[in-house]
PDB file of N, CA and C in Angstrom:
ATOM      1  N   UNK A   1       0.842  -1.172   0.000  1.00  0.00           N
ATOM      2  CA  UNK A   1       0.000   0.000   0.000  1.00  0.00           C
ATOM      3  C   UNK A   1       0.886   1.232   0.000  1.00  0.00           C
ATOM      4  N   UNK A   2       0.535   2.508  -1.069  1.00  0.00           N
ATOM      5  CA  UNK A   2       1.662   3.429  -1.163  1.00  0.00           C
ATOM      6  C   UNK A   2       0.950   4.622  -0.095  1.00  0.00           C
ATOM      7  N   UNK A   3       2.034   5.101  -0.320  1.00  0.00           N
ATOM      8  CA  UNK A   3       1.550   6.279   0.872  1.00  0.00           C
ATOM      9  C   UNK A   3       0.942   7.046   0.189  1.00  0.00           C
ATOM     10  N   UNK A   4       0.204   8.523   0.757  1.00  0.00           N
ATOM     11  CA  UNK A   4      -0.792   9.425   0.413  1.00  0.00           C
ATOM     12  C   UNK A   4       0.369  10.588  -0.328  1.00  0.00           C
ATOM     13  N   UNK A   5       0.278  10.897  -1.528  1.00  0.00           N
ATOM     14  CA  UNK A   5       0.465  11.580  -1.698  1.00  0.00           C
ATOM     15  C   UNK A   5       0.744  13.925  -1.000  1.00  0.00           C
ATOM     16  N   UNK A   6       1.265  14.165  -1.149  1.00  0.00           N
ATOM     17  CA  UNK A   6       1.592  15.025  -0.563  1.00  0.00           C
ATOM     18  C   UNK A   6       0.658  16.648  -0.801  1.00  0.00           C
ATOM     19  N   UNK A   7       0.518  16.310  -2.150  1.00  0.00           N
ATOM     20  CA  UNK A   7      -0.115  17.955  -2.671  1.00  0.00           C
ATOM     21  C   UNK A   7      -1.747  18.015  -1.960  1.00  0.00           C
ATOM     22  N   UNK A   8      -1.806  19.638  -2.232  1.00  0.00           N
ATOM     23  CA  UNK A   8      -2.827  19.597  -1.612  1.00  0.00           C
ATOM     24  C   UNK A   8      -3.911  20.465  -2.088  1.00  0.00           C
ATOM     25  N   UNK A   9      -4.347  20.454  -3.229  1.00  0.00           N
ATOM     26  CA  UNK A   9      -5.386  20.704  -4.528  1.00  0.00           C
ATOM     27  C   UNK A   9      -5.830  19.565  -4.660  1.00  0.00           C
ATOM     28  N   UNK A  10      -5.883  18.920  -3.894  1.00  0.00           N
ATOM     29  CA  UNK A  10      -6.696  17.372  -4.390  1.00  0.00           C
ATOM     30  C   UNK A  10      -7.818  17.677  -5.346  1.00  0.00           C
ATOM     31  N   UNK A  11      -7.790  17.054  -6.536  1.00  0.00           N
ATOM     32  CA  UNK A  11      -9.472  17.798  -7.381  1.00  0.00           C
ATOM     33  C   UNK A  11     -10.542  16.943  -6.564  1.00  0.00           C
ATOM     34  N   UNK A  12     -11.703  17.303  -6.853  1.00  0.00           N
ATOM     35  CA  UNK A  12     -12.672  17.241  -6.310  1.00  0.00           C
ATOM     36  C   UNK A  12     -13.380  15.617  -6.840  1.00  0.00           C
ATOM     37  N   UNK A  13     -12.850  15.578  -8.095  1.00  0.00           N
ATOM     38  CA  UNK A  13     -13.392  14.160  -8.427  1.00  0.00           C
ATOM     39  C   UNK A  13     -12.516  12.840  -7.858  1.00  0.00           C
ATOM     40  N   UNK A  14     -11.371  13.528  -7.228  1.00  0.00           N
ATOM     41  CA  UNK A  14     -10.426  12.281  -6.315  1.00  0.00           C
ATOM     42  C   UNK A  14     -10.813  12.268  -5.020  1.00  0.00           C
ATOM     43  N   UNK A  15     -11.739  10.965  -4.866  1.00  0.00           N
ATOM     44  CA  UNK A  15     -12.059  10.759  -3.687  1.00  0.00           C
ATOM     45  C   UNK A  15     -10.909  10.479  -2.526  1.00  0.00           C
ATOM     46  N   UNK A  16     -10.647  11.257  -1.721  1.00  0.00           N
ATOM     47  CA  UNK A  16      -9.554  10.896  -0.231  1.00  0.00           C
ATOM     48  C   UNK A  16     -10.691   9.893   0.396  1.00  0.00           C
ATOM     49  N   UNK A  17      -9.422   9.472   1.342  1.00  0.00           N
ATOM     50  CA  UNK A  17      -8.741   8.625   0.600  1.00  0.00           C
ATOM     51  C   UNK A  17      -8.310   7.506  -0.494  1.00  0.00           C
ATOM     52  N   UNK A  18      -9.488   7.133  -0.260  1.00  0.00           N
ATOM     53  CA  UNK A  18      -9.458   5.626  -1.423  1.00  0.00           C
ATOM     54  C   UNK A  18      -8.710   5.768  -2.279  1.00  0.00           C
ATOM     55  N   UNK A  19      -9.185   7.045  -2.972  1.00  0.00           N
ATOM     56  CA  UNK A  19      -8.587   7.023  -4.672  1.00  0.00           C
ATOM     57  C   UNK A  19      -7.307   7.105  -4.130  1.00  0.00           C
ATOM     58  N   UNK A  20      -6.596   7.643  -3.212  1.00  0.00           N
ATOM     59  CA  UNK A  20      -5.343   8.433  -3.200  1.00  0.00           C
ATOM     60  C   UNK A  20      -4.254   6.745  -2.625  1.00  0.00           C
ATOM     61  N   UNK A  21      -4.727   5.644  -2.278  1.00  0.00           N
ATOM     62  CA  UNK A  21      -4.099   4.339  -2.610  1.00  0.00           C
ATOM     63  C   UNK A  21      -3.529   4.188  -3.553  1.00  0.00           C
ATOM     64  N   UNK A  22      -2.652   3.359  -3.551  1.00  0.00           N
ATOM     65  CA  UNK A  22      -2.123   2.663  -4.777  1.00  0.00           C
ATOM     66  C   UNK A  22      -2.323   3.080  -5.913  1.00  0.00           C
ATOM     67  N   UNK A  23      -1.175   4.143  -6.245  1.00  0.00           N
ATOM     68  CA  UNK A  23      -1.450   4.670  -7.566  1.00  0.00           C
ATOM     69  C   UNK A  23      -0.641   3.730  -8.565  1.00  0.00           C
ATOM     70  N   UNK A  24      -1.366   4.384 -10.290  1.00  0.00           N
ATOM     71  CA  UNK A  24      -0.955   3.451 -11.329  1.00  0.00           C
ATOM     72  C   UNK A  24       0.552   4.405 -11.269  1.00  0.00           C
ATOM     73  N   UNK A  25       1.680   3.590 -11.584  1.00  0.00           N
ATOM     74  CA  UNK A  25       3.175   4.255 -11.536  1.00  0.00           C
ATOM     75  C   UNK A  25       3.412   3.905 -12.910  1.00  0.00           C
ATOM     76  N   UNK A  26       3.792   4.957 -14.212  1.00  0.00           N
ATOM     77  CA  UNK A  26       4.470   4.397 -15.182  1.00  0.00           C
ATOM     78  C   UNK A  26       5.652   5.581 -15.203  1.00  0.00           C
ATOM     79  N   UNK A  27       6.779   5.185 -15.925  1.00  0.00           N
ATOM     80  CA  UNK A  27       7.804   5.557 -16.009  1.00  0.00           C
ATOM     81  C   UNK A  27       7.813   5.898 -17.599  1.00  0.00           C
ATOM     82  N   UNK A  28       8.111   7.451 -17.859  1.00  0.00           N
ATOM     83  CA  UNK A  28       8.514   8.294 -18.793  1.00  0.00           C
ATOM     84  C   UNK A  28       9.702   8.705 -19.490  1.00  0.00           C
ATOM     85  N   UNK A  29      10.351   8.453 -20.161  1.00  0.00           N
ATOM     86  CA  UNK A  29      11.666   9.562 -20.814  1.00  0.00           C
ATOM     87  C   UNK A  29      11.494  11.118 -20.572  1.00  0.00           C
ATOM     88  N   UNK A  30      12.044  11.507 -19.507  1.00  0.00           N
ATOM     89  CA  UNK A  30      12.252  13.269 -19.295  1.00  0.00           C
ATOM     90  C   UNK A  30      11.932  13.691 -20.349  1.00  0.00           C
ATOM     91  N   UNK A  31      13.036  13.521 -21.080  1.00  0.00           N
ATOM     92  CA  UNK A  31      12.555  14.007 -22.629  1.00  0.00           C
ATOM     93  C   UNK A  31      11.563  14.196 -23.265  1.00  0.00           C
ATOM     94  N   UNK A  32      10.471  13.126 -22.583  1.00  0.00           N
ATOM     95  CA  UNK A  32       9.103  13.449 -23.777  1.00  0.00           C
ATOM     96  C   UNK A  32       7.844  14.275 -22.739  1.00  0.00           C
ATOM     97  N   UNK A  33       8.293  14.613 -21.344  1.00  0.00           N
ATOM     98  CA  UNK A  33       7.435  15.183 -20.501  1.00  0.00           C
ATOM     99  C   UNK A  33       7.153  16.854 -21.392  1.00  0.00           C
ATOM    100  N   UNK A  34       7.814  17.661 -21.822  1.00  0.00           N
ATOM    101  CA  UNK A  34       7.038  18.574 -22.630  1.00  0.00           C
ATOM    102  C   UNK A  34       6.354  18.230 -23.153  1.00  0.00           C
ATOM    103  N   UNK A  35       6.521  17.413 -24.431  1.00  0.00           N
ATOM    104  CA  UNK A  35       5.352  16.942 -25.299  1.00  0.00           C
ATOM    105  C   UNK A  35       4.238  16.289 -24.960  1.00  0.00           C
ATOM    106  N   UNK A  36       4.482  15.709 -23.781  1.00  0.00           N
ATOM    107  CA  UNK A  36       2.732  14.861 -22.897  1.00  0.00           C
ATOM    108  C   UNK A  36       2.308  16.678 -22.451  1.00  0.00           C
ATOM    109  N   UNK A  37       2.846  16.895 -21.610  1.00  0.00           N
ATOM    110  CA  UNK A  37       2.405  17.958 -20.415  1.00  0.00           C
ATOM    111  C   UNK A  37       2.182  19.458 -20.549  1.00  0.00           C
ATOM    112  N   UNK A  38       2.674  19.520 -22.029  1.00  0.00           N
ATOM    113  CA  UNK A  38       3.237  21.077 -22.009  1.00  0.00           C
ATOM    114  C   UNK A  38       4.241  21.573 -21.908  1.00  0.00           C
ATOM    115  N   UNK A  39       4.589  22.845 -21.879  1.00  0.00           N
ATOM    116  CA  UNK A  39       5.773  23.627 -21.245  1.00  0.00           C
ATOM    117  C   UNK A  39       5.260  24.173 -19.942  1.00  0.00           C
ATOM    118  N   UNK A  40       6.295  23.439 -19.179  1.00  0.00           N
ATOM    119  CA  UNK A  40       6.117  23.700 -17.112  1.00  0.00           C
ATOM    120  C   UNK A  40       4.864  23.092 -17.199  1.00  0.00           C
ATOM    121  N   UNK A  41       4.332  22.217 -17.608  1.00  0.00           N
ATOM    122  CA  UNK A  41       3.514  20.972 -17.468  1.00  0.00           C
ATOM    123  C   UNK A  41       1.475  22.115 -17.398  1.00  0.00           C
ATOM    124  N   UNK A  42       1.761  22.802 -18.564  1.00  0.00           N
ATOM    125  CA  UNK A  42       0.134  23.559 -18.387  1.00  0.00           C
ATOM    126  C   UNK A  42      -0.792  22.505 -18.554  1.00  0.00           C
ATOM    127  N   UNK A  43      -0.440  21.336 -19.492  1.00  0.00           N
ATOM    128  CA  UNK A  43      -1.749  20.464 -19.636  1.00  0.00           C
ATOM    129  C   UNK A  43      -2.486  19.756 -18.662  1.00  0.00           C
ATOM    130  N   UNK A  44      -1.042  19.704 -17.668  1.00  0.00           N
ATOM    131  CA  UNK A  44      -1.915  18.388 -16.575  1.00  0.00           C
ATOM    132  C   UNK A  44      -3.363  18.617 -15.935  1.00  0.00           C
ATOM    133  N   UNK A  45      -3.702  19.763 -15.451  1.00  0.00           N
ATOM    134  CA  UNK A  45      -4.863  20.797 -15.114  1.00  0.00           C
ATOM    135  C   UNK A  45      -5.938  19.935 -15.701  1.00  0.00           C
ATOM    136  N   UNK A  46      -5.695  19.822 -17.321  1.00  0.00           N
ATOM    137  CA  UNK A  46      -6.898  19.603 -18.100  1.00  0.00           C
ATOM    138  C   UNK A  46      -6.537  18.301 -18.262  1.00  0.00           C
ATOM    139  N   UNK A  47      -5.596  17.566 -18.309  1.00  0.00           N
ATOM    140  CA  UNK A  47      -5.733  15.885 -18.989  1.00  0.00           C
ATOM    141  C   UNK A  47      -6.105  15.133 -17.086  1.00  0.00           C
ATOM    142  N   UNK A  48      -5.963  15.879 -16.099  1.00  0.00           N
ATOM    143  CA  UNK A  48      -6.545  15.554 -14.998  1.00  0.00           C
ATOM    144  C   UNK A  48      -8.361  15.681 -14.847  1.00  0.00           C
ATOM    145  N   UNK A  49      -8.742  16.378 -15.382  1.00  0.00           N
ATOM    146  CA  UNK A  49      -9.956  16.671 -15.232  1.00  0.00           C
ATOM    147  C   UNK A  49     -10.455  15.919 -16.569  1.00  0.00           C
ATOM    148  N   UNK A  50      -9.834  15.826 -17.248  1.00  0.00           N
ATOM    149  CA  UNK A  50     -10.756  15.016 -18.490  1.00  0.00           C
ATOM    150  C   UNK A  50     -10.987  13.390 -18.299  1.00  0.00           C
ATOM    151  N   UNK A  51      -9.435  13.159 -17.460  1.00  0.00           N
ATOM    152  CA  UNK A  51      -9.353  12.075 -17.008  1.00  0.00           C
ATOM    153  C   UNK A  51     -10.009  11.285 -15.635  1.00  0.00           C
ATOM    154  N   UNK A  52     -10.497  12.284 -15.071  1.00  0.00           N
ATOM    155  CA  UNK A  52     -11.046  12.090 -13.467  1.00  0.00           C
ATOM    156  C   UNK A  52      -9.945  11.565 -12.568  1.00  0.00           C
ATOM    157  N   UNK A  53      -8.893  12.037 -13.104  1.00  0.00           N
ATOM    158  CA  UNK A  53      -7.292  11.043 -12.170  1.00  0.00           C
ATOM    159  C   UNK A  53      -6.646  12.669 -11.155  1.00  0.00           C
ATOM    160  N   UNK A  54      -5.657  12.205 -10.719  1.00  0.00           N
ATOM    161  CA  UNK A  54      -4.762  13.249 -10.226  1.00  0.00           C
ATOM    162  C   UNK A  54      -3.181  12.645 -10.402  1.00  0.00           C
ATOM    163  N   UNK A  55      -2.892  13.742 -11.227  1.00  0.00           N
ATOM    164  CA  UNK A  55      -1.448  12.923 -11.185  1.00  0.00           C
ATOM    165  C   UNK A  55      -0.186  14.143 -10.659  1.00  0.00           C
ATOM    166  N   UNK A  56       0.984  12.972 -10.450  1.00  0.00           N
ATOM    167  CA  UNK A  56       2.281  13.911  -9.747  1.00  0.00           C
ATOM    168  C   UNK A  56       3.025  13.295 -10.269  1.00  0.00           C
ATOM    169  N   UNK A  57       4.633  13.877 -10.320  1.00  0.00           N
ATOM    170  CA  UNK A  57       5.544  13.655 -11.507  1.00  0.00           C
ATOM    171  C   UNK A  57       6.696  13.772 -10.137  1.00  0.00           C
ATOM    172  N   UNK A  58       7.848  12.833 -10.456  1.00  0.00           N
ATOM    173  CA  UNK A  58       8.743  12.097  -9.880  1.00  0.00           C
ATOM    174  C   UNK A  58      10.103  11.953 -10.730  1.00  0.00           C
ATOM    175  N   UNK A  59      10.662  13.075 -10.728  1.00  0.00           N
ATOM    176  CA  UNK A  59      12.288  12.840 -11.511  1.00  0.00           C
ATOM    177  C   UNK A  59      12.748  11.626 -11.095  1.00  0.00           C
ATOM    178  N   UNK A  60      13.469  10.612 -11.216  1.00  0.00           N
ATOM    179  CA  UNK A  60      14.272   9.953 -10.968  1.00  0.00           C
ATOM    180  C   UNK A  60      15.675  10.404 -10.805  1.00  0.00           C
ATOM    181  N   UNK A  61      16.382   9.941  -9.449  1.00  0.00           N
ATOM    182  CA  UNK A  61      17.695  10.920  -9.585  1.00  0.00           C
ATOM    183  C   UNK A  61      18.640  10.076 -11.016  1.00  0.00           C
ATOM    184  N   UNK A  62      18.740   9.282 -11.064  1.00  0.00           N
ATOM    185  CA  UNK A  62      19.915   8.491 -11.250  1.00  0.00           C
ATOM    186  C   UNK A  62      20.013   7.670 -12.711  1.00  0.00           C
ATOM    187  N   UNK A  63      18.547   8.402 -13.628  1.00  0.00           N
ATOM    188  CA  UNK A  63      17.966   7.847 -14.898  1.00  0.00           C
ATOM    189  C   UNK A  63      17.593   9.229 -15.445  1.00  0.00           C
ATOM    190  N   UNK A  64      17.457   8.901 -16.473  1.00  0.00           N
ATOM    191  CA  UNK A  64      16.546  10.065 -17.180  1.00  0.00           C
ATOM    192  C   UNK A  64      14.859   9.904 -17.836  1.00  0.00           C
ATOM    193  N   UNK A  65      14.275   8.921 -16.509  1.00  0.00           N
ATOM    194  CA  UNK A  65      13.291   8.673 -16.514  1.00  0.00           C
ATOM    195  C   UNK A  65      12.393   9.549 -15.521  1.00  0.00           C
ATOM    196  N   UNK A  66      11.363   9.644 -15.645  1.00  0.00           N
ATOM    197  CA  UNK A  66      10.520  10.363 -14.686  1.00  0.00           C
ATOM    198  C   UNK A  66       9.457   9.585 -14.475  1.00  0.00           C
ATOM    199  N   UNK A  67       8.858   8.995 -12.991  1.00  0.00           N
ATOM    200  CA  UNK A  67       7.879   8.492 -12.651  1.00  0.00           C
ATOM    201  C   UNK A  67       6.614   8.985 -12.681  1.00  0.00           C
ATOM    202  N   UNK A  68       5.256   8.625 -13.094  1.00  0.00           N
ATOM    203  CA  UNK A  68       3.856   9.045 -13.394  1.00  0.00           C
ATOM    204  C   UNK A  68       3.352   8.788 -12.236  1.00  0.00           C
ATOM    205  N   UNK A  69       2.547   9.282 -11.105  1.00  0.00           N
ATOM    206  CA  UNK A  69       1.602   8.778 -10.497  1.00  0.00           C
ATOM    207  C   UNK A  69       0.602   8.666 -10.851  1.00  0.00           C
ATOM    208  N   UNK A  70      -0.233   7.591 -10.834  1.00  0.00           N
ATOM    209  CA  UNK A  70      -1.746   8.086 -11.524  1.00  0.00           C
ATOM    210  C   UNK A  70      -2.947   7.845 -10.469  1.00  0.00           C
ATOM    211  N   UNK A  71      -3.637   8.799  -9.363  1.00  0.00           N
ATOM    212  CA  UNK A  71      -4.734   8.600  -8.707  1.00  0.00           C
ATOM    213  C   UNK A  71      -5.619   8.573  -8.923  1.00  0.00           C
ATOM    214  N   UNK A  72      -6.756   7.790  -8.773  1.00  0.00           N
ATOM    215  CA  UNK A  72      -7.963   7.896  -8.847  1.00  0.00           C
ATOM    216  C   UNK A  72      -8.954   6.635  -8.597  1.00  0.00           C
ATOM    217  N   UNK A  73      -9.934   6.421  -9.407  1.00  0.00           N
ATOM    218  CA  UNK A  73     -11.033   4.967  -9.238  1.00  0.00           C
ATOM    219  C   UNK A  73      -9.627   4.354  -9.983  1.00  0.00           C
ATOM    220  N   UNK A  74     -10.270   3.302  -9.487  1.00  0.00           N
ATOM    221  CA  UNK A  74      -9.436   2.155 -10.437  1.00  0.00           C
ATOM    222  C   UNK A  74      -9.649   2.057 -12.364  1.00  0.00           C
ATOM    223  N   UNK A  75     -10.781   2.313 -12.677  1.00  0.00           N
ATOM    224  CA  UNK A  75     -10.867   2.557 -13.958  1.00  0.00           C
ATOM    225  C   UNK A  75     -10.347   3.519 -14.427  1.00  0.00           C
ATOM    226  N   UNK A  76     -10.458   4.935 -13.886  1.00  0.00           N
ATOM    227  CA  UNK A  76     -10.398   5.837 -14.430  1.00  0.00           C
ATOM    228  C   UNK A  76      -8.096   6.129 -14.263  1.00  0.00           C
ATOM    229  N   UNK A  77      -7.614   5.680 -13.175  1.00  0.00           N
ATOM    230  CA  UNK A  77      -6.189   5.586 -13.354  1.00  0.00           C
ATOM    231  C   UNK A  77      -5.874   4.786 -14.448  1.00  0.00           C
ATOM    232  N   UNK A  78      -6.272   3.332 -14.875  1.00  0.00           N
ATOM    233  CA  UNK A  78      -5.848   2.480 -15.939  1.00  0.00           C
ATOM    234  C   UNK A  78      -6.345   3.079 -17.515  1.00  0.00           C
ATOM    235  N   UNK A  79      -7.407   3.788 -17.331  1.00  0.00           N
ATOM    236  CA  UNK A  79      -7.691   4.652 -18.986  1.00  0.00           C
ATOM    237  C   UNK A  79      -6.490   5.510 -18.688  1.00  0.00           C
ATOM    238  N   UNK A  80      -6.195   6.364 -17.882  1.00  0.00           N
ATOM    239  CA  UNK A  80      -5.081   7.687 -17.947  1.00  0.00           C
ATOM    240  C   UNK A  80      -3.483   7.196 -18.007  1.00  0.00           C
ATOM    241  N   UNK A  81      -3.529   5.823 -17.639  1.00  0.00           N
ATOM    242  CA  UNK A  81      -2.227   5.417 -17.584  1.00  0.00           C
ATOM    243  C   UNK A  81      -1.892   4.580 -19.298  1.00  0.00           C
ATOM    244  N   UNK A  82      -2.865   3.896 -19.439  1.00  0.00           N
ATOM    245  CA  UNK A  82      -3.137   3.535 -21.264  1.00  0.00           C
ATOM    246  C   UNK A  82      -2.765   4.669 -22.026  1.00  0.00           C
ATOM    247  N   UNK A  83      -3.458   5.758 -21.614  1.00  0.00           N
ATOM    248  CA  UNK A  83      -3.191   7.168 -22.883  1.00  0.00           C
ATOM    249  C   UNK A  83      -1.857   7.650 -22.726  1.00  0.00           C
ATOM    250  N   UNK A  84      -1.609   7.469 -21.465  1.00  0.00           N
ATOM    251  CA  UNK A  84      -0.492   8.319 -21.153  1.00  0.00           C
ATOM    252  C   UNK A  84       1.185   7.572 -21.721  1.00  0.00           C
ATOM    253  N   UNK A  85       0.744   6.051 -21.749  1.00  0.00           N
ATOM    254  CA  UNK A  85       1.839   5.225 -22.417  1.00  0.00           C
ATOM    255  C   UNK A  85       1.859   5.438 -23.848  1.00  0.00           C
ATOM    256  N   UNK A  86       0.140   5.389 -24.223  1.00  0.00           N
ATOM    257  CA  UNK A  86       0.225   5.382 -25.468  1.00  0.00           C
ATOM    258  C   UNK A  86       0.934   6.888 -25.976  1.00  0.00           C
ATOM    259  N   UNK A  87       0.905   8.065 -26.143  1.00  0.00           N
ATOM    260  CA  UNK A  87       1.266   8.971 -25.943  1.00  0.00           C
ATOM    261  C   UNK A  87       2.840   9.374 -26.207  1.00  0.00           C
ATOM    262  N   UNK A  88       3.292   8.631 -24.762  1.00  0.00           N
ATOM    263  CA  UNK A  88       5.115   8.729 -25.105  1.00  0.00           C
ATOM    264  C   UNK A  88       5.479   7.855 -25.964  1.00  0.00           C
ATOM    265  N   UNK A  89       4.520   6.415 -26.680  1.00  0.00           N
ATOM    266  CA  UNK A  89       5.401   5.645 -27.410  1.00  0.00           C
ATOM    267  C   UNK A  89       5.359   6.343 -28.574  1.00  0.00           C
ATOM    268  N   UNK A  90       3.831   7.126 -28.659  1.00  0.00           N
ATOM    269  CA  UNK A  90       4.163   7.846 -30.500  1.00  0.00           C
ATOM    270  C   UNK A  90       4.974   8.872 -29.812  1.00  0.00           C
ATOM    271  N   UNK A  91       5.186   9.659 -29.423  1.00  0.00           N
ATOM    272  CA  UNK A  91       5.910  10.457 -29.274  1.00  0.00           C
ATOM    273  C   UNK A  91       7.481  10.039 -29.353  1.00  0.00           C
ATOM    274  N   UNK A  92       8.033   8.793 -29.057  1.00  0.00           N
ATOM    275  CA  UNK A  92       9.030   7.887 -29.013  1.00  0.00           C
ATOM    276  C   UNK A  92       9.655   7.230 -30.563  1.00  0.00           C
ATOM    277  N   UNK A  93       8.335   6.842 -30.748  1.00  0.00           N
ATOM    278  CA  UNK A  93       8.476   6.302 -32.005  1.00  0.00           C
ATOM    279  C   UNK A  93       8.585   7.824 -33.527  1.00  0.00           C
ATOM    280  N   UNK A  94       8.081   8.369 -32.850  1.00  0.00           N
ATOM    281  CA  UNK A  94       8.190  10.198 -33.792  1.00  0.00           C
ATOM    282  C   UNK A  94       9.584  10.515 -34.039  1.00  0.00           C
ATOM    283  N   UNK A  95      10.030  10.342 -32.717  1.00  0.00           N
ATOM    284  CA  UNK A  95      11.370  10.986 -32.586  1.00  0.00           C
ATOM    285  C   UNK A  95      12.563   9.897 -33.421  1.00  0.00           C
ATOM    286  N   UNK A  96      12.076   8.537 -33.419  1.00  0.00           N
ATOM    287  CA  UNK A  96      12.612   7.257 -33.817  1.00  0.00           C
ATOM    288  C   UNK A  96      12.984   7.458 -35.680  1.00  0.00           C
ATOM    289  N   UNK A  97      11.768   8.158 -35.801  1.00  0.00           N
ATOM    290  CA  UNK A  97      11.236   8.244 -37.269  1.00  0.00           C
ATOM    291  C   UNK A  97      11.868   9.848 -38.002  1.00  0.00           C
ATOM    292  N   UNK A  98      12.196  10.773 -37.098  1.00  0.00           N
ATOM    293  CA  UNK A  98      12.907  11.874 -37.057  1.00  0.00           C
ATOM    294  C   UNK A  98      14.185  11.437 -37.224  1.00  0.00           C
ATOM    295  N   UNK A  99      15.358  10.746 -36.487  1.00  0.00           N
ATOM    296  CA  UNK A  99      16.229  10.058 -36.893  1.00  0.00           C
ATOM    297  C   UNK A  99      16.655   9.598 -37.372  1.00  0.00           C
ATOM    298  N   UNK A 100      15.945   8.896 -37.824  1.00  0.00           N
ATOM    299  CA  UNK A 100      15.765   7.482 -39.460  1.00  0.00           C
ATOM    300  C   UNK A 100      15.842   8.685 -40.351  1.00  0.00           C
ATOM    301  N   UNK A 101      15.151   9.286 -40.720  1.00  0.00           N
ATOM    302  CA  UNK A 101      15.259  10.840 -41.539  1.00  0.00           C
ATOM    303  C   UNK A 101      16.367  11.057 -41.649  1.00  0.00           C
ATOM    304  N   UNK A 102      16.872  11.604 -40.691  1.00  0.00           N
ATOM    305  CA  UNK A 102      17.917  12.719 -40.815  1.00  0.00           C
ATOM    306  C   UNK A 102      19.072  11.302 -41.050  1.00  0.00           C
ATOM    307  N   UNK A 103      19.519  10.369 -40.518  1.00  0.00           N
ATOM    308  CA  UNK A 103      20.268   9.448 -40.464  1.00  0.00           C
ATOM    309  C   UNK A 103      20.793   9.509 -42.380  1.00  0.00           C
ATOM    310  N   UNK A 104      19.223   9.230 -42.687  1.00  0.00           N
ATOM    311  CA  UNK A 104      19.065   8.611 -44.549  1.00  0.00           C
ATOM    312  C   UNK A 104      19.669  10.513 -45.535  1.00  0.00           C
ATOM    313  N   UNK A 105      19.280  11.509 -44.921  1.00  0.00           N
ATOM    314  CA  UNK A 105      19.247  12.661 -45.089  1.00  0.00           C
ATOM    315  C   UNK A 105      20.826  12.688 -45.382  1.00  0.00           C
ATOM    316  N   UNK A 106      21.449  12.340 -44.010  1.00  0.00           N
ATOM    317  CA  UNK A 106      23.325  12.274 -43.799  1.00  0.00           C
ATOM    318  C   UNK A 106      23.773  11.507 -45.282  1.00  0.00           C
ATOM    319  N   UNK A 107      23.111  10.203 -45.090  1.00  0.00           N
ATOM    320  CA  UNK A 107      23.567   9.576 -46.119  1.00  0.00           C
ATOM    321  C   UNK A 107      23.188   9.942 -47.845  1.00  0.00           C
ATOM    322  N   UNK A 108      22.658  10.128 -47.807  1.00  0.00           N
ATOM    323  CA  UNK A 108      22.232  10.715 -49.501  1.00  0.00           C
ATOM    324  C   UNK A 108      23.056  11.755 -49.627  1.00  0.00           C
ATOM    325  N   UNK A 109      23.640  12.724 -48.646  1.00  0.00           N
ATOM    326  CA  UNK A 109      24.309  13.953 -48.829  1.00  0.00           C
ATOM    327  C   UNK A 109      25.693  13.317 -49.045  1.00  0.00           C
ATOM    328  N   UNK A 110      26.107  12.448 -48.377  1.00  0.00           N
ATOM    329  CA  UNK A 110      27.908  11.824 -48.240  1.00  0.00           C
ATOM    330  C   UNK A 110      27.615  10.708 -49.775  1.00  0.00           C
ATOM    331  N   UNK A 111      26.800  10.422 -49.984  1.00  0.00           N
ATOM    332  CA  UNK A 111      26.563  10.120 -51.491  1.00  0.00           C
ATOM    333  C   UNK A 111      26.921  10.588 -52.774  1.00  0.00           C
ATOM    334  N   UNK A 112      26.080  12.210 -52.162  1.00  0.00           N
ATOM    335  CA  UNK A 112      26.204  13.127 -53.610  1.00  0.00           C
ATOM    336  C   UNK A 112      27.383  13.811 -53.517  1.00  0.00           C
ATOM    337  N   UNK A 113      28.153  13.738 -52.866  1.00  0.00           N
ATOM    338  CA  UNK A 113      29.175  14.859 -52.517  1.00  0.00           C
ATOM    339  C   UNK A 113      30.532  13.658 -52.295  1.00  0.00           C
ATOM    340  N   UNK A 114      31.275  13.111 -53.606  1.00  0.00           N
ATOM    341  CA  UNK A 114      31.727  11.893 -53.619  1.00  0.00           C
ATOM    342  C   UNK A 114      33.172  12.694 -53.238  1.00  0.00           C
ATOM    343  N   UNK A 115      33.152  14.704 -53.617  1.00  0.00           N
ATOM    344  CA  UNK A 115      34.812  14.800 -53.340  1.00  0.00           C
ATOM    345  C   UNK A 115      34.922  15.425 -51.993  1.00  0.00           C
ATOM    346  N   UNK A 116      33.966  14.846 -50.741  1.00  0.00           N
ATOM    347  CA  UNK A 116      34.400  14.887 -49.494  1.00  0.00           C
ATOM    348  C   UNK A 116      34.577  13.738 -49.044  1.00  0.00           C
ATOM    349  N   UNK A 117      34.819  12.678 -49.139  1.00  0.00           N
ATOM    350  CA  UNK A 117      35.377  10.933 -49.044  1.00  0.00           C
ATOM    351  C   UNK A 117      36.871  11.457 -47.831  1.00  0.00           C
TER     352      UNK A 117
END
């Protein structure tokens, strides 16, 4: 059983305590927390309330991962924690596909340009 979270805006659709048990925990790439959250995280406000969840964000010291909390009913944490995976993998896989680009981009250029060898 995890402990109670700390903040104290609890929204109104997170029932204390219950909901505030055992939250869903997924783990993020730092990196893609702008693109879920915003810049300085403006979205959470609204993907909390759309979601009926409450969530809090957890740097990891020692990774460049960041932990998700996700509070709420039990349904409504496992829909917010689904979107929220789904989410960083396109966002993951974007950046995957941005690379592959530029990678093929490098190469067609060291192609055409045979008197820099």
């Amino acid at each position: 059983m995890g402990t109670l979270p700390q903040r104290k805006d609890i929204p109104p659709w997170v029932k204390a305590p219950e909901d505030l048990k055992d939250p869903e925990v997924l783990q993020v790439q730092t990196q893609f927390l702008e693109a879920l959250f915003g810049p300085a995280g403006f979205r959470i406000p609204y993907i909390e309330q759309v979601s009926k969840v409450m969530l809090e964000l957890r740097v990891l010291e020692s990774s460049d991962l960041t932990e998700v909390m996700v509070y709420g009913s039990y349904l409504h944490k496992l829909r917010a924690r689904w979107m929220l995976q789904s989410m960083a993998e396109w966002h993951r896989q974007r950046q995957e596909r941005g690379m592959l680009k530029l990678e093929d981009a490098m190469k067609a250029l060291e192609l055409s340009t045979p008197w820099m060898n």
